[in-house]
Protein backbone atom coordinates (compact mmCIF):
# COMPACT_ATOMS: atom_id res chain seq x y z
CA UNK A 1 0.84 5.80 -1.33
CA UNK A 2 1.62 2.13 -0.58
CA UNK A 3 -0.61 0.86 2.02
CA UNK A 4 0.57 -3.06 1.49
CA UNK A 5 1.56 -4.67 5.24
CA UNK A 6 5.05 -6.20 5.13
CA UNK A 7 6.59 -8.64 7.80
CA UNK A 8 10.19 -8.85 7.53
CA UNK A 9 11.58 -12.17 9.21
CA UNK A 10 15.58 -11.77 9.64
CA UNK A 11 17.54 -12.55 12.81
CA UNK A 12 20.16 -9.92 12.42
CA UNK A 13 18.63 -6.81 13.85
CA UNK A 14 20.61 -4.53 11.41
CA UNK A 15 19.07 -6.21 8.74
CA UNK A 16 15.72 -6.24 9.91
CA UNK A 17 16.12 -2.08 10.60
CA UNK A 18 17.67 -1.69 6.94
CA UNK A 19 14.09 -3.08 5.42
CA UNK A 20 12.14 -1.53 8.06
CA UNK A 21 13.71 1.77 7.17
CA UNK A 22 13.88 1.52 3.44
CA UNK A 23 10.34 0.23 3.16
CA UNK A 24 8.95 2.11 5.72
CA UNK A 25 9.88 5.23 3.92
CA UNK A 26 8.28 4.40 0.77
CA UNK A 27 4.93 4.26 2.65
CA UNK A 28 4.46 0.23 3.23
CA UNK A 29 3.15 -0.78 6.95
CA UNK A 30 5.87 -2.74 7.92
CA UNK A 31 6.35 -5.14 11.09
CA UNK A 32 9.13 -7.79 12.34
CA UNK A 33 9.98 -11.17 13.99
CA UNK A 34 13.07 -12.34 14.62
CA UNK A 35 12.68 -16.07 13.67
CA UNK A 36 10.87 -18.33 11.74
CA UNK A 37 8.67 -19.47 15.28
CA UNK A 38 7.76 -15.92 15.60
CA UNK A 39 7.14 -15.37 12.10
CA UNK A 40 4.40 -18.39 11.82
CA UNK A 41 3.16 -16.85 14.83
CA UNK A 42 2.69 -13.49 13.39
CA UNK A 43 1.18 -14.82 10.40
CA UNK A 44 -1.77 -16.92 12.79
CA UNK A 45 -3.07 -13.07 14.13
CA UNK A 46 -2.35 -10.36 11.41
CA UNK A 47 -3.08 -10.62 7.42
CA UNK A 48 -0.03 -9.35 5.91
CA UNK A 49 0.38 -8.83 2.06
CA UNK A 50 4.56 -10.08 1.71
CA UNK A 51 7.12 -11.47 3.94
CA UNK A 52 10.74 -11.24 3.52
CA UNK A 53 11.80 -14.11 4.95
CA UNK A 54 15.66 -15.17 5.22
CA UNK A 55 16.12 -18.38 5.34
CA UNK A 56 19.01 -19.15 7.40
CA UNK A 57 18.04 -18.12 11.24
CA UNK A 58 17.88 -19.96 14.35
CA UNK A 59 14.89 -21.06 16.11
CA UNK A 60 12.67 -22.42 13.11
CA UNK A 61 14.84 -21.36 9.49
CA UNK A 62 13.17 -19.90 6.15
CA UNK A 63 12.32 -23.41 4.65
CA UNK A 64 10.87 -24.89 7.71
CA UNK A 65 9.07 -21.64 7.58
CA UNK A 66 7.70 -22.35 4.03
CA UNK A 67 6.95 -25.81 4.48
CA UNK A 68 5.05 -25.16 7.50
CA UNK A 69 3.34 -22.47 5.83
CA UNK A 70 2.27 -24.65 2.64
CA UNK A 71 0.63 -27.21 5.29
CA UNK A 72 -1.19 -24.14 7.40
CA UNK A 73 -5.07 -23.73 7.22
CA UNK A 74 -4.16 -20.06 7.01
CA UNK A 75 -6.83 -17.55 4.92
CA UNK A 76 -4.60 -14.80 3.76
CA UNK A 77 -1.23 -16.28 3.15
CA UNK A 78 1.39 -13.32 1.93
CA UNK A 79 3.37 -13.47 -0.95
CA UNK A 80 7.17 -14.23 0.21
CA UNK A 81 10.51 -12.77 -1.54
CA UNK A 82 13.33 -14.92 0.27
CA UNK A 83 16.44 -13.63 1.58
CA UNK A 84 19.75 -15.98 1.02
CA UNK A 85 23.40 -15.80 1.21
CA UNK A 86 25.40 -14.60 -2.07
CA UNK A 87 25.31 -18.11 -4.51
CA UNK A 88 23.18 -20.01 -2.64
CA UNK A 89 21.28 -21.12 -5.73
CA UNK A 90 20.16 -24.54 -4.03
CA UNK A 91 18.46 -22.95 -1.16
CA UNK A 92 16.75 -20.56 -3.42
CA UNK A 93 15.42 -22.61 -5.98
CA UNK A 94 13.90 -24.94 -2.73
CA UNK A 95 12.44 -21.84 -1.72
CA UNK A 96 10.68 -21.19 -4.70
CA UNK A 97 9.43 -25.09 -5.22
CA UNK A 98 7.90 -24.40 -1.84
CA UNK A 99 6.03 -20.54 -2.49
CA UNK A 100 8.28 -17.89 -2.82
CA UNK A 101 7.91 -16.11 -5.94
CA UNK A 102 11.47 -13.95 -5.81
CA UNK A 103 14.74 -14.14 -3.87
CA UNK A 104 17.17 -11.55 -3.28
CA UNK A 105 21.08 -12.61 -2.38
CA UNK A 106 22.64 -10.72 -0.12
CA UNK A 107 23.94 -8.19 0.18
CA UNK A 108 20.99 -6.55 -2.03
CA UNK A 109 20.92 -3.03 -2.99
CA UNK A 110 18.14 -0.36 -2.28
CA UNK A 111 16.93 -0.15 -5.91
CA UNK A 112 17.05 -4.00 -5.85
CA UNK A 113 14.81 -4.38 -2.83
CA UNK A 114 12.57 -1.98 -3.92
CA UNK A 115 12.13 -3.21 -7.41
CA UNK A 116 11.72 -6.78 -6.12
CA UNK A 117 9.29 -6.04 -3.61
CA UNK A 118 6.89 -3.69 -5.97
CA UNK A 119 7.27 -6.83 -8.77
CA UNK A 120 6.12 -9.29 -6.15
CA UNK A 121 2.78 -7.19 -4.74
CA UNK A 122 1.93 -6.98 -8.36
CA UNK A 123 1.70 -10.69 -8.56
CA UNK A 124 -1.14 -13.17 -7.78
CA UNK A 125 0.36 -16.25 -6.07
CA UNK A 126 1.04 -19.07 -8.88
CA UNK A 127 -0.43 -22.63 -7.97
CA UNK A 128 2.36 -24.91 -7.95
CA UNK A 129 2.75 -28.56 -9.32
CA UNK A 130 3.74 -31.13 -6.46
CA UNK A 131 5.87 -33.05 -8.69
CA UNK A 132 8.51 -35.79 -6.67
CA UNK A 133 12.04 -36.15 -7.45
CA UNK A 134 13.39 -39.46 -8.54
CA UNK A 135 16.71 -41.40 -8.70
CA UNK A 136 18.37 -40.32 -12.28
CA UNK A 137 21.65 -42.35 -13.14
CA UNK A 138 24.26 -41.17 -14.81
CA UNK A 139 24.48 -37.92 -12.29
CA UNK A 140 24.38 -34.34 -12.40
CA UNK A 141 25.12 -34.38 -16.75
CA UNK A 142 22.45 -37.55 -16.85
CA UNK A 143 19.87 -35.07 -14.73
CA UNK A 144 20.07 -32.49 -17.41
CA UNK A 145 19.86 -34.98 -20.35
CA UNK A 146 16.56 -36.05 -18.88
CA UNK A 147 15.83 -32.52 -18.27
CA UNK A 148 15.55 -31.92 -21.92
CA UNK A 149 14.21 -34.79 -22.93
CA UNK A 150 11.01 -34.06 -20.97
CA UNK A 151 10.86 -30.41 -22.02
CA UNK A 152 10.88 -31.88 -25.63
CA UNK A 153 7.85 -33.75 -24.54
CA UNK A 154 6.38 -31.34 -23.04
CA UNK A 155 6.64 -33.07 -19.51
CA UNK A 156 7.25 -30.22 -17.41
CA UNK A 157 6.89 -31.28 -13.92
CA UNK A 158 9.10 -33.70 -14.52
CA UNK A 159 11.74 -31.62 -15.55
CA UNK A 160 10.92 -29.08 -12.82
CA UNK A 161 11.54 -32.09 -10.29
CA UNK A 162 14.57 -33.21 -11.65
CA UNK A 163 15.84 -29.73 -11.69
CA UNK A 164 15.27 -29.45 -7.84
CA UNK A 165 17.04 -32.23 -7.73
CA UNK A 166 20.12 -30.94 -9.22
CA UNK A 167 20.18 -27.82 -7.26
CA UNK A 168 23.26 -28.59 -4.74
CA UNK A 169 25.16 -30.03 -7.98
CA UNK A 170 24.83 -26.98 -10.15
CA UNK A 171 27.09 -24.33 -8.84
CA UNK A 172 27.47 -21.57 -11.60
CA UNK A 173 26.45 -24.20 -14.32
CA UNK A 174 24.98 -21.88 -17.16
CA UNK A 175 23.35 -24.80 -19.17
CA UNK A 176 21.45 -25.44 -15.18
CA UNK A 177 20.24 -22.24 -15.07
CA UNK A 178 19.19 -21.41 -18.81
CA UNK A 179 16.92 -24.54 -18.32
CA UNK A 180 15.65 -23.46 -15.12
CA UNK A 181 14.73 -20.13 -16.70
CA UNK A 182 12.80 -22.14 -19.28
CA UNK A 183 10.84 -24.26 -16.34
CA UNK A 184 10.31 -20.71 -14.72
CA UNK A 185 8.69 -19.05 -18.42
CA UNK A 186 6.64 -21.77 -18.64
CA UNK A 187 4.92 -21.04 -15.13
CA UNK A 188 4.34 -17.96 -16.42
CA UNK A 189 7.19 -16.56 -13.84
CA UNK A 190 8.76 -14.24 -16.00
CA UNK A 191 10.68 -12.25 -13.93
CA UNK A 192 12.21 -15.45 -12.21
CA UNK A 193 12.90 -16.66 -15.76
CA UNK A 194 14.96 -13.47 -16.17
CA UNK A 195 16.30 -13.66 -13.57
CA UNK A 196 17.60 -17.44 -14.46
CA UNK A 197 18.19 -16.27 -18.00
CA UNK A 198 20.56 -13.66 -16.69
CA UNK A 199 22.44 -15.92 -13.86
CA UNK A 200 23.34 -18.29 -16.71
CA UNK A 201 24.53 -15.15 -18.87
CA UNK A 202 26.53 -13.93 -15.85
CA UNK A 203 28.00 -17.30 -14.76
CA UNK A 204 29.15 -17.68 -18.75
CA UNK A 205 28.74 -14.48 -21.03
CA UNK A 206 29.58 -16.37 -24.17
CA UNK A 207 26.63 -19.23 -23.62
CA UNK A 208 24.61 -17.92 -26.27
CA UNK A 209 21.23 -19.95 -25.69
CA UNK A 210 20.58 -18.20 -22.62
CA UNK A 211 21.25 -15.10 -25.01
CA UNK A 212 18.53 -15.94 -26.71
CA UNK A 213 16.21 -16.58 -24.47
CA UNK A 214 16.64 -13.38 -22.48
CA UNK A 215 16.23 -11.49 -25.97
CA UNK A 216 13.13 -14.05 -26.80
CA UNK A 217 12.01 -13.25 -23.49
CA UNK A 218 12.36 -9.37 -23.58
CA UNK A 219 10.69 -9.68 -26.82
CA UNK A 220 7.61 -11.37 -25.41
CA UNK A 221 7.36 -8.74 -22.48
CA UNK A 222 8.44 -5.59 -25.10
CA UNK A 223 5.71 -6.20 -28.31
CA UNK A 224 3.81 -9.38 -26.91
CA UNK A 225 5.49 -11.60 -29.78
CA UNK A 226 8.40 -13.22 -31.19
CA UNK A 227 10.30 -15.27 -33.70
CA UNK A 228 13.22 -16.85 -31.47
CA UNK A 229 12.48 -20.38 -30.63
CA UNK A 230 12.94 -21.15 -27.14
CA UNK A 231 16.88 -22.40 -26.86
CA UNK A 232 17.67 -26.12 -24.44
CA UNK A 233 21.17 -25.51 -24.93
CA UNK A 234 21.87 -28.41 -27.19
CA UNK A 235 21.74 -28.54 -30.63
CA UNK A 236 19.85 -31.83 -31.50
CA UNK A 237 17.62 -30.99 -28.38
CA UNK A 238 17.09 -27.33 -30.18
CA UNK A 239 15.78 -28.54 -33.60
CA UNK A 240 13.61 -31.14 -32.10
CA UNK A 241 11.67 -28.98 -29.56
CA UNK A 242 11.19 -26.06 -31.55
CA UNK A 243 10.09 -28.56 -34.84
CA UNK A 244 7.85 -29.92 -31.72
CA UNK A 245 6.43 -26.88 -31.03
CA UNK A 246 5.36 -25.91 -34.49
CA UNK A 247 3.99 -28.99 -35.11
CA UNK A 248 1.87 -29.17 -31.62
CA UNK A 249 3.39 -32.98 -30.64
């Protein structure tokens, strides 16, 4: 029996009575606002385990919601699974810089919901680096060049900045999202690193080092081990990280 409390924030009612429904059967104690105001509200008087939050409503909007909620003195804050429109990437990988562990893009399936929100109660939630973007010339190709160049260093919230950064440039880039899959695996957010992994995959099928990280990765999460080295997308960038690794510079 799930006992978890849910709060689903969504302006649409249909939406809201989809969840409510869906989650509702599978035993959760769920309740609703219909705005980010009345969601921060909420969250002042109840303790609630998740939120699934969508993040583009009237009133106060998902991020305001999250950044308001990362400043709150509040005990008990819930885990949050965002909801955002189909390939909105930018406004999902904000939403995750600022607390959200998972997003779903509408419209989402049952089993996806389901899945998602089970993943997500399973998880503690991850302290995250403050990092501050920066001004990085030669645009959105220069952003990734420095990208690399700080994973090969080992300078991850660096590359996690610059990455946020990049968000409204990178469209259905496949080398973007491989890397942010990498930023993602090394927060120890696997299932958002899969889910980057496989974005990059669907975006380009033929961009083989996103191949190999989603087998590196299922490898990790199937016998706790593995032999592929972890795969930047460039060749030069490759040799040097994984020669890196091994040596422990």
């Amino acid at each position: 029996m799930n006992t978890a409390r849910i709060l689903i924030v969504d302006d649409e009612v249909n939406i809201r009575l989809m969840l409510r429904t869906l989650l509702e059967i599978d035993g959760y104690r769920v309740s609703e606002a219909s705005n980010g105001r009345e969601a921060l509200d909420r969250l002042e008087r109840d303790d609630f385990d998740l939120m699934i939050l969508d993040l583009n409503m009237p009133v106060l909007d998902g991020i305001g919601v999250l950044e308001q909620l990362k400043a709150a003195h509040i005990d008990a804050k819930p885990r949050v699974i965002v909801l955002t429109a189909y390939g909105s990437i930018a406004t999902a990988v904000r939403a995750t810089r600022l607390g959200a562990l998972d997003f779903l893009e509408k419209p989402a399936t049952p089993d996806e919901i389901r899945q998602t929100v089970t993943a997500v109660l399973k998880e503690p939630q991850p302290a995250r680096p403050e990092g501050s973007a920066e001004e990085v010339p030669g645009g959105y190709a220069g952003v990734l060049s420095r990208v690399r160049r700080a994973l090969r260093v080992a300078d991850f919230e660096t590359a996690e900045s610059l990455l946020m950064r990049a968000a409204d440039l990178a469209h259905d880039d496949a080398p973007y999202f491989n890397l942010l899959g990498i930023i993602y695996e090394v927060g120890q957010q696997r299932r958002l690193a899969r889910k980057f992994y496989g974005k990059a995959i669907k975006a380009n099928r033929n961009y083989e080092p996103a191949q190999q990280n989603m087998r590196r990765l299922y490898e990790l999460n199937t016998f706790g081990r593995t032999k592929l080295e972890v795969s930047l997308g460039d060749e030069f960038d490759d040799a040097w990280f994984s020669q890196a690794s091994r040596s422990g510079k």
